[in-house]
PDB file of N, CA and C in Angstrom:
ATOM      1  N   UNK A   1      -5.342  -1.681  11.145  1.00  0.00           N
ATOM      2  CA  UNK A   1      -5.781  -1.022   9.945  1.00  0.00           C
ATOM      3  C   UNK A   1      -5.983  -2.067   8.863  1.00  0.00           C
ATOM      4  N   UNK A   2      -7.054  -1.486   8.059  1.00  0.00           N
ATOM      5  CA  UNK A   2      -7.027  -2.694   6.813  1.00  0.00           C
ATOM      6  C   UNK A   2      -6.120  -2.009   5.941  1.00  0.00           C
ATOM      7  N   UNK A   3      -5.795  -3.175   4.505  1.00  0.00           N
ATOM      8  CA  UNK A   3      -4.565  -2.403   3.886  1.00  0.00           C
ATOM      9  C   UNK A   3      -5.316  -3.470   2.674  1.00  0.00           C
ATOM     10  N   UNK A   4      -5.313  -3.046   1.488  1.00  0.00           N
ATOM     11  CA  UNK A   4      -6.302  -2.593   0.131  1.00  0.00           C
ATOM     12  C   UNK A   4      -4.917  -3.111  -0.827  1.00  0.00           C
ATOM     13  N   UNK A   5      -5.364  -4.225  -1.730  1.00  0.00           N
ATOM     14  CA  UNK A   5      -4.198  -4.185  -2.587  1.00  0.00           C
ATOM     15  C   UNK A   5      -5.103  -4.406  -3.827  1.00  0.00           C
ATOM     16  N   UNK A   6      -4.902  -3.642  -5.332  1.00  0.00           N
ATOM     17  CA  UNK A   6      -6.048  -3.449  -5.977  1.00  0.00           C
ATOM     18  C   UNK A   6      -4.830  -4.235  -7.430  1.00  0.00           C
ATOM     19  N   UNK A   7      -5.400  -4.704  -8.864  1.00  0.00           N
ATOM     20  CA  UNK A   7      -4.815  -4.533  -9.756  1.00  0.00           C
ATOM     21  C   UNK A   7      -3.628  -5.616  -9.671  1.00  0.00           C
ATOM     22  N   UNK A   8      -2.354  -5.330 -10.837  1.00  0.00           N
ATOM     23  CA  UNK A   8      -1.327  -6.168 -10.521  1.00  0.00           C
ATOM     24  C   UNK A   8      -0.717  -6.308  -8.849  1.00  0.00           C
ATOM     25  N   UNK A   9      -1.061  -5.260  -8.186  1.00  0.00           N
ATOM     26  CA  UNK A   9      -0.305  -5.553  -6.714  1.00  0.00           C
ATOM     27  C   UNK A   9      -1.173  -6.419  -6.231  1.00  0.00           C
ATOM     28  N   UNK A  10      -1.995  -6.745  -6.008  1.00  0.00           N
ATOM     29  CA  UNK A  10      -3.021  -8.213  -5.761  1.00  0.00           C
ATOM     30  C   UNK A  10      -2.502  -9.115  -5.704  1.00  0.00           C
ATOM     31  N   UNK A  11      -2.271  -9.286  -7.242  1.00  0.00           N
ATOM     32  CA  UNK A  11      -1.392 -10.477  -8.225  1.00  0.00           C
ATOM     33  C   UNK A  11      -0.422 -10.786  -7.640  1.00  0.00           C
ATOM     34  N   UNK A  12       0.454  -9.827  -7.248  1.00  0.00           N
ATOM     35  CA  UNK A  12       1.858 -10.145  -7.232  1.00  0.00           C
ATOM     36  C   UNK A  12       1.769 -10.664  -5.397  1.00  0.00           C
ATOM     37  N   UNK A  13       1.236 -10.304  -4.526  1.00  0.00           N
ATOM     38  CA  UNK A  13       1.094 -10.172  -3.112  1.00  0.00           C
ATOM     39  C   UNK A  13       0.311 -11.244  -2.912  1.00  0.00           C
ATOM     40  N   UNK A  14      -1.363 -11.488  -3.424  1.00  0.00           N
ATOM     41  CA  UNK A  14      -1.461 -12.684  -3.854  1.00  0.00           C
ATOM     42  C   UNK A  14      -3.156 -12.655  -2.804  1.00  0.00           C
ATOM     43  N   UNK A  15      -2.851 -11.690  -1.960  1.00  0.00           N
ATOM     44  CA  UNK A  15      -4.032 -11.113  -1.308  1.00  0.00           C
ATOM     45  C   UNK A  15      -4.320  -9.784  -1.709  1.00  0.00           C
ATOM     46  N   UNK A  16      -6.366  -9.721  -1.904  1.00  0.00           N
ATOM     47  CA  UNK A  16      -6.833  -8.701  -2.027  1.00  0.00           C
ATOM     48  C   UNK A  16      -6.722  -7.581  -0.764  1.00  0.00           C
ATOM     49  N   UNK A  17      -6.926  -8.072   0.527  1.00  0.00           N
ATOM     50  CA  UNK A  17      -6.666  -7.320   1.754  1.00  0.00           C
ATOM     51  C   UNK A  17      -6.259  -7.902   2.463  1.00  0.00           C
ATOM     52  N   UNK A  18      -6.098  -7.273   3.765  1.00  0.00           N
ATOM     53  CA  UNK A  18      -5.405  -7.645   4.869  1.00  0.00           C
ATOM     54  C   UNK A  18      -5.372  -6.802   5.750  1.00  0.00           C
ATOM     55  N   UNK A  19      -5.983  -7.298   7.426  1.00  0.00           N
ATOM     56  CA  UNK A  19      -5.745  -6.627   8.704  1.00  0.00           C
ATOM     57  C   UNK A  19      -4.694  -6.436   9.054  1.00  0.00           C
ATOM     58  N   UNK A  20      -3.498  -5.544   9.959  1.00  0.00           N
ATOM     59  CA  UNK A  20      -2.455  -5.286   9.974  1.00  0.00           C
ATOM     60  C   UNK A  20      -2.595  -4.555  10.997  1.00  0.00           C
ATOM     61  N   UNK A  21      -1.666  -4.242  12.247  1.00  0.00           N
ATOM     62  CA  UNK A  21      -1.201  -4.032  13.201  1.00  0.00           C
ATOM     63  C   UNK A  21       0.023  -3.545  12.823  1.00  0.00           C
ATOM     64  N   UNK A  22       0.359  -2.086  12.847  1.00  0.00           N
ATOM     65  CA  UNK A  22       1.879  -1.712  12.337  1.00  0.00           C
ATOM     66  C   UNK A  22       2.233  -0.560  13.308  1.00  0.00           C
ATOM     67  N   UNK A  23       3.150  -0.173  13.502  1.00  0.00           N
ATOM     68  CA  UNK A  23       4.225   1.060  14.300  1.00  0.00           C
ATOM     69  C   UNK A  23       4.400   1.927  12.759  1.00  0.00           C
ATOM     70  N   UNK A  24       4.282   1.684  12.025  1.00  0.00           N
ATOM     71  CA  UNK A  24       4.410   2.598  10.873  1.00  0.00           C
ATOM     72  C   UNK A  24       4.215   3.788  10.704  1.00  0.00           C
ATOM     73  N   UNK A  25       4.589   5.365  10.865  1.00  0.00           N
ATOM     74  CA  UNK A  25       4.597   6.290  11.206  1.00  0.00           C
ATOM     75  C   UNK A  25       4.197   7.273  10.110  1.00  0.00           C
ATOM     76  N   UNK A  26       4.583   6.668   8.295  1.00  0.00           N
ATOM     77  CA  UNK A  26       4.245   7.078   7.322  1.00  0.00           C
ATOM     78  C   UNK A  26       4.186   5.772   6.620  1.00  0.00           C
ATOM     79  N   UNK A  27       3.179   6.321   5.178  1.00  0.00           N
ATOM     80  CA  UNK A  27       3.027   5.351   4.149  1.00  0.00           C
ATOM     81  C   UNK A  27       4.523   4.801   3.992  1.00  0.00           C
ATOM     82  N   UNK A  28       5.533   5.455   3.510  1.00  0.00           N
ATOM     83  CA  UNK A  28       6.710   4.852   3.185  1.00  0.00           C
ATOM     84  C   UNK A  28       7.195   3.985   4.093  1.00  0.00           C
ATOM     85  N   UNK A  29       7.281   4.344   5.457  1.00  0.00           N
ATOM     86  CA  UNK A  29       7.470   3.210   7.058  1.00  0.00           C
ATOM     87  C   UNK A  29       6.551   2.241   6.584  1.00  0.00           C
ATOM     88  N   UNK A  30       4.951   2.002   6.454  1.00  0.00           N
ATOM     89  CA  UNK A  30       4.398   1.288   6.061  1.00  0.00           C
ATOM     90  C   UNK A  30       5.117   0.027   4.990  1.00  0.00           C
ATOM     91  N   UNK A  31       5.110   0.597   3.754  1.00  0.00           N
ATOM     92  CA  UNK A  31       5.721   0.135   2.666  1.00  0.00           C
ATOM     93  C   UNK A  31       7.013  -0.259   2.702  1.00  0.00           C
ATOM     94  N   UNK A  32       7.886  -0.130   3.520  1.00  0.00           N
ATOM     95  CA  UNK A  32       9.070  -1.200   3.870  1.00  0.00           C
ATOM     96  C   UNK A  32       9.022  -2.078   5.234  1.00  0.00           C
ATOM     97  N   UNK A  33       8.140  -1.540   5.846  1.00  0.00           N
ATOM     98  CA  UNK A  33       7.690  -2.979   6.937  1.00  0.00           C
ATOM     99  C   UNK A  33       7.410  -3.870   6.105  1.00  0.00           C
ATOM    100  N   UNK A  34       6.642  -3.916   5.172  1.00  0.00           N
ATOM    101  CA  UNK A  34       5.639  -4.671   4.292  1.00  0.00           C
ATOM    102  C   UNK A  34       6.471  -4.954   3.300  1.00  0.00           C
ATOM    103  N   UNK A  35       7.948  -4.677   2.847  1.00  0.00           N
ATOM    104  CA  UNK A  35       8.184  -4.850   1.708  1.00  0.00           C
ATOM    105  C   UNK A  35       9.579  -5.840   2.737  1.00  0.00           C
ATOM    106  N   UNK A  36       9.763  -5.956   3.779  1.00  0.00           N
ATOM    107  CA  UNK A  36      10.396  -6.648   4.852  1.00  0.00           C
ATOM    108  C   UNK A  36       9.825  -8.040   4.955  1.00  0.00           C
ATOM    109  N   UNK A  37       8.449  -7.971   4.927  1.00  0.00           N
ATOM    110  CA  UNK A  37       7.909  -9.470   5.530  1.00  0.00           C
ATOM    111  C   UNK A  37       8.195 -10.832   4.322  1.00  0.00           C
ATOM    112  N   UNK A  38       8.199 -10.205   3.033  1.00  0.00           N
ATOM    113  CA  UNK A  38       8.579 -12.029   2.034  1.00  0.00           C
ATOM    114  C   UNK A  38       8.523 -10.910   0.590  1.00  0.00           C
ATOM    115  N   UNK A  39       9.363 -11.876   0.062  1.00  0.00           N
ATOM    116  CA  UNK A  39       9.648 -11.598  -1.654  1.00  0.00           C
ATOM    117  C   UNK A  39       8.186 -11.300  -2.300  1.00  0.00           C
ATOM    118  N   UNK A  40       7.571 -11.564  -1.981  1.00  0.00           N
ATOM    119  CA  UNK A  40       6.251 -10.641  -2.915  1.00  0.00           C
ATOM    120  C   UNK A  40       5.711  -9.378  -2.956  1.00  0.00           C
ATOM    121  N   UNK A  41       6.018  -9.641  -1.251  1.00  0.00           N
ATOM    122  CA  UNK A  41       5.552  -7.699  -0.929  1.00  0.00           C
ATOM    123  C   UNK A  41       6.914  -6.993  -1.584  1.00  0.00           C
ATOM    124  N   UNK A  42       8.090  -7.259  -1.785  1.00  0.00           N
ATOM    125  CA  UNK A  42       9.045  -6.549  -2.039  1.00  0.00           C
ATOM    126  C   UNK A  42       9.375  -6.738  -3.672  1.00  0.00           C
ATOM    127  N   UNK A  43       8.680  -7.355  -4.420  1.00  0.00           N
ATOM    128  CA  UNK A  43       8.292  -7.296  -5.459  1.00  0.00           C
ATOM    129  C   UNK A  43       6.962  -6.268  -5.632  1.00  0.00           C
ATOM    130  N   UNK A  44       5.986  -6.599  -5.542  1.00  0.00           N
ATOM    131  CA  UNK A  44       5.084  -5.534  -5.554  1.00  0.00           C
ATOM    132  C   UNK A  44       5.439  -4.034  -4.857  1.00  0.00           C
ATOM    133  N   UNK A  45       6.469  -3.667  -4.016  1.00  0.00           N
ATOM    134  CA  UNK A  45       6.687  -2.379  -3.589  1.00  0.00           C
ATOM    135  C   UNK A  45       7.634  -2.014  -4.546  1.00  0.00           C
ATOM    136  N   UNK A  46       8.282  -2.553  -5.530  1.00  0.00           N
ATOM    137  CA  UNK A  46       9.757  -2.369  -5.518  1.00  0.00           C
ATOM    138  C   UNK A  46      10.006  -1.035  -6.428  1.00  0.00           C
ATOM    139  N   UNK A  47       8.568  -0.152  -7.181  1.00  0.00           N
ATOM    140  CA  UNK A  47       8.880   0.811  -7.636  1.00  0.00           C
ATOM    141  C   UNK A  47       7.866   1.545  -7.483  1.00  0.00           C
ATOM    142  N   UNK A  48       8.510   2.018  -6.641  1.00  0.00           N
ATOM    143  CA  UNK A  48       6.885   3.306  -5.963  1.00  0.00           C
ATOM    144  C   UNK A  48       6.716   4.350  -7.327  1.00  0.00           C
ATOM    145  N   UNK A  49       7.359   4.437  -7.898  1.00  0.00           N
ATOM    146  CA  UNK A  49       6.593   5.538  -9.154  1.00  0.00           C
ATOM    147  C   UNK A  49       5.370   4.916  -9.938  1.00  0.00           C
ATOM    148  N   UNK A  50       5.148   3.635  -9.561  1.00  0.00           N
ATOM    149  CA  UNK A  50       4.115   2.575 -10.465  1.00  0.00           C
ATOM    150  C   UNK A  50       2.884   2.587  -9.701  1.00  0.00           C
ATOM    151  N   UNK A  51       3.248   2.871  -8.557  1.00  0.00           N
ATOM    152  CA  UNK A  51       1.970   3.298  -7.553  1.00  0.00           C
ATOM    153  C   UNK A  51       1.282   4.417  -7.188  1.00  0.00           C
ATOM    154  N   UNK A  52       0.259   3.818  -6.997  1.00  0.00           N
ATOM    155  CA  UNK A  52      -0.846   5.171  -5.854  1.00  0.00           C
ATOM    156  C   UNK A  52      -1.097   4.604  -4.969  1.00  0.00           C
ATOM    157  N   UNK A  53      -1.765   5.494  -3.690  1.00  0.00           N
ATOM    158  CA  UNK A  53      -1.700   5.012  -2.621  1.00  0.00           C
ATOM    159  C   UNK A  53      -2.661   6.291  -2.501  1.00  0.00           C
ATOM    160  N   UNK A  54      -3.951   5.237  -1.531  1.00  0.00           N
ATOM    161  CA  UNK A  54      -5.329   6.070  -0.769  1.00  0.00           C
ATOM    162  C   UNK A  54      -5.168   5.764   0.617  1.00  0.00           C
ATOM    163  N   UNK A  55      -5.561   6.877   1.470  1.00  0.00           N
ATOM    164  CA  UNK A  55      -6.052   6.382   3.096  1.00  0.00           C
ATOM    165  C   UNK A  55      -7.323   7.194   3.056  1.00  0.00           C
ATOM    166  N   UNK A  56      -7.966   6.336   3.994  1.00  0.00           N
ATOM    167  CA  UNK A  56      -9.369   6.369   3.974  1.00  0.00           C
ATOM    168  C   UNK A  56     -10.098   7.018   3.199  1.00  0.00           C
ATOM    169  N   UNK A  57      -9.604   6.108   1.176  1.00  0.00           N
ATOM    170  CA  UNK A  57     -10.415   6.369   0.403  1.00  0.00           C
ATOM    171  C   UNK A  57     -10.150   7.855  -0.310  1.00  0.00           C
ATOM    172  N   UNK A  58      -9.048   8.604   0.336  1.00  0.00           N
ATOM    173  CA  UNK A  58      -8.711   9.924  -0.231  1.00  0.00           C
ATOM    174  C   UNK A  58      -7.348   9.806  -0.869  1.00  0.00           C
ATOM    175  N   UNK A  59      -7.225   9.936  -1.879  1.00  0.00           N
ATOM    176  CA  UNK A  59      -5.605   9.795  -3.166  1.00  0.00           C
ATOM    177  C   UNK A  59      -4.259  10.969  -1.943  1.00  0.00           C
ATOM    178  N   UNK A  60      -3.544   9.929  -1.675  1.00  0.00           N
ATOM    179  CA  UNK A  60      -2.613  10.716  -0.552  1.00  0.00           C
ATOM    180  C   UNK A  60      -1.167  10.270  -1.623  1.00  0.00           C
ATOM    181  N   UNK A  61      -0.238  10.404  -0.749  1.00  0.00           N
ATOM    182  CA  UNK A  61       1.083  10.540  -0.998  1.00  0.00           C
ATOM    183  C   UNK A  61       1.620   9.780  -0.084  1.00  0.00           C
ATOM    184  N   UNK A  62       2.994   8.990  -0.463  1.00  0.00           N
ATOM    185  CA  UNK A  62       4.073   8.037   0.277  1.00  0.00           C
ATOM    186  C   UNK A  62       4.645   9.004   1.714  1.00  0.00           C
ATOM    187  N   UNK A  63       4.390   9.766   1.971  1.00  0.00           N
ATOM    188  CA  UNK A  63       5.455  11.148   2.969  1.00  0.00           C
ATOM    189  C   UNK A  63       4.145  11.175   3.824  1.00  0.00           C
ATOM    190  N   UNK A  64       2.775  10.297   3.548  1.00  0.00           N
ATOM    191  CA  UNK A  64       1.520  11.035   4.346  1.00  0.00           C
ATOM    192  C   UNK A  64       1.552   9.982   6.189  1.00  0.00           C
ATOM    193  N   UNK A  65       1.293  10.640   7.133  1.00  0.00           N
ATOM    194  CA  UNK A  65       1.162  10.077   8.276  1.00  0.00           C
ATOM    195  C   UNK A  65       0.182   9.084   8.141  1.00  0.00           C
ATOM    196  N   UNK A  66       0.253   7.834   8.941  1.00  0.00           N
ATOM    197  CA  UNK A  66      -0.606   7.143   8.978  1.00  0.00           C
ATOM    198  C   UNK A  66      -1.409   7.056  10.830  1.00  0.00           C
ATOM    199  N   UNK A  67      -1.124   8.116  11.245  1.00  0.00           N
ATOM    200  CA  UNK A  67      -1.854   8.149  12.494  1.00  0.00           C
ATOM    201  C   UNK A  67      -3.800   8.560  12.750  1.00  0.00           C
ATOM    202  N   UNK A  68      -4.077   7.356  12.949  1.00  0.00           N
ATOM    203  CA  UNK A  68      -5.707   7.449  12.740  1.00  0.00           C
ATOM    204  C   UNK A  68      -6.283   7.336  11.999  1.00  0.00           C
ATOM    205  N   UNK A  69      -4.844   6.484  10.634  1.00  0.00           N
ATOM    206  CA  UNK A  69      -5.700   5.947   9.688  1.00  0.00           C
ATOM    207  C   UNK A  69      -6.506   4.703   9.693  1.00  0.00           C
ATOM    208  N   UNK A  70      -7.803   4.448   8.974  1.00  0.00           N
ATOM    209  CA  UNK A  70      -8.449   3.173   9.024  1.00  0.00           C
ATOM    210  C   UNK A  70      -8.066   2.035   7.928  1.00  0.00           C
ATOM    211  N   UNK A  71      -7.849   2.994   6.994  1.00  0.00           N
ATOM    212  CA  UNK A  71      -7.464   2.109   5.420  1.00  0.00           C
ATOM    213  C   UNK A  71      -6.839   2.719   4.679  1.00  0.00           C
ATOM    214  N   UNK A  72      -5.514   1.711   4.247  1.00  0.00           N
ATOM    215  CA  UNK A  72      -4.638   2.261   3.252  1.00  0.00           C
ATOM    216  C   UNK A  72      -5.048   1.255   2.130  1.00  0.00           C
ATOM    217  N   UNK A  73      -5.073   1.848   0.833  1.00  0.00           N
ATOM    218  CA  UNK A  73      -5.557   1.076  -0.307  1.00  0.00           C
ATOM    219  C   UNK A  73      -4.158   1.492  -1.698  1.00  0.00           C
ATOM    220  N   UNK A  74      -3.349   0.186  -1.943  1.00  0.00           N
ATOM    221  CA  UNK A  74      -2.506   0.482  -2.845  1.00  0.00           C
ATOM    222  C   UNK A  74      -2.753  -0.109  -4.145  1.00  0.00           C
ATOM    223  N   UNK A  75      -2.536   0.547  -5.370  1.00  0.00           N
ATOM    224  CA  UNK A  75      -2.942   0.501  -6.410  1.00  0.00           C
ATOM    225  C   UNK A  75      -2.527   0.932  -7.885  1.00  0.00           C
ATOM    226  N   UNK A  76      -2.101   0.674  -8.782  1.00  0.00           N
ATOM    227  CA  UNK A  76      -1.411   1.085 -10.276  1.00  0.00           C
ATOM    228  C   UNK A  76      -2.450   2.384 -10.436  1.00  0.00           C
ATOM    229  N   UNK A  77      -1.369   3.414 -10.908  1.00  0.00           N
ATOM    230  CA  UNK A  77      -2.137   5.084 -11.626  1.00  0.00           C
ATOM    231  C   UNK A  77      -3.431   4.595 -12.727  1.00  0.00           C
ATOM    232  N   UNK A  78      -4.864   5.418 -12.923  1.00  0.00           N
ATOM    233  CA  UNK A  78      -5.507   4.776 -13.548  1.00  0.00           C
ATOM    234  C   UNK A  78      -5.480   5.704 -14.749  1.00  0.00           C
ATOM    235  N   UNK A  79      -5.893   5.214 -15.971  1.00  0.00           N
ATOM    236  CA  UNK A  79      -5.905   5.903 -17.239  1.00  0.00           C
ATOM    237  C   UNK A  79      -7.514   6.293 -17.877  1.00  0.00           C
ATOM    238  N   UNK A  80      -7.878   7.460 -18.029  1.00  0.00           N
ATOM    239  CA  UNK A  80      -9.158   7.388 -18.803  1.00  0.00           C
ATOM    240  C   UNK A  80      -8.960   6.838 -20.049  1.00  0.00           C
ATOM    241  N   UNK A  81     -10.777   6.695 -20.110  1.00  0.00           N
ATOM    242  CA  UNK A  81     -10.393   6.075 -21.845  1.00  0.00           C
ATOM    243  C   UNK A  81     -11.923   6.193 -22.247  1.00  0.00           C
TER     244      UNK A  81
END
């Protein structure tokens, strides 16, 4: 799966994307595999209320399955203006 890092999580992770091979069963399984591999990802995960999170491009939730997903895209809540 590709995996989408948009905004300060970019910054902090240091890559815009990335191919990934995971057993991850939900976004949240996702997000602590990933917050497992080095101090950046676990800096950038470290407060899921600061996040959103899309799979394939549709605004989902941390509790959502990732079976047959193509792309998870994580990203700071956006503000109109």
């Amino acid at each position: 799966m590709e995996v989408l890092y948009f905004a300060w999580v970019r910054e902090r992770i240091g890559l815009p994307k990335e191919k990934l091979e995971t057993g991850a069963a939900t976004v949240t399984d996702l997000v602590a595999e990933l917050s497992a591999r080095d101090p950046r990802y676990a800096a950038a995960f470290a407060d899921l209320s600061a996040l959103r999170v899309a799979l394939d491009q549709e605004l989902s939730d941390f509790a959502a399955p990732l079976a047959g997903v193509r792309e998870v895209a994580f990203f700071p809540p956006m503000t109109g203006g």
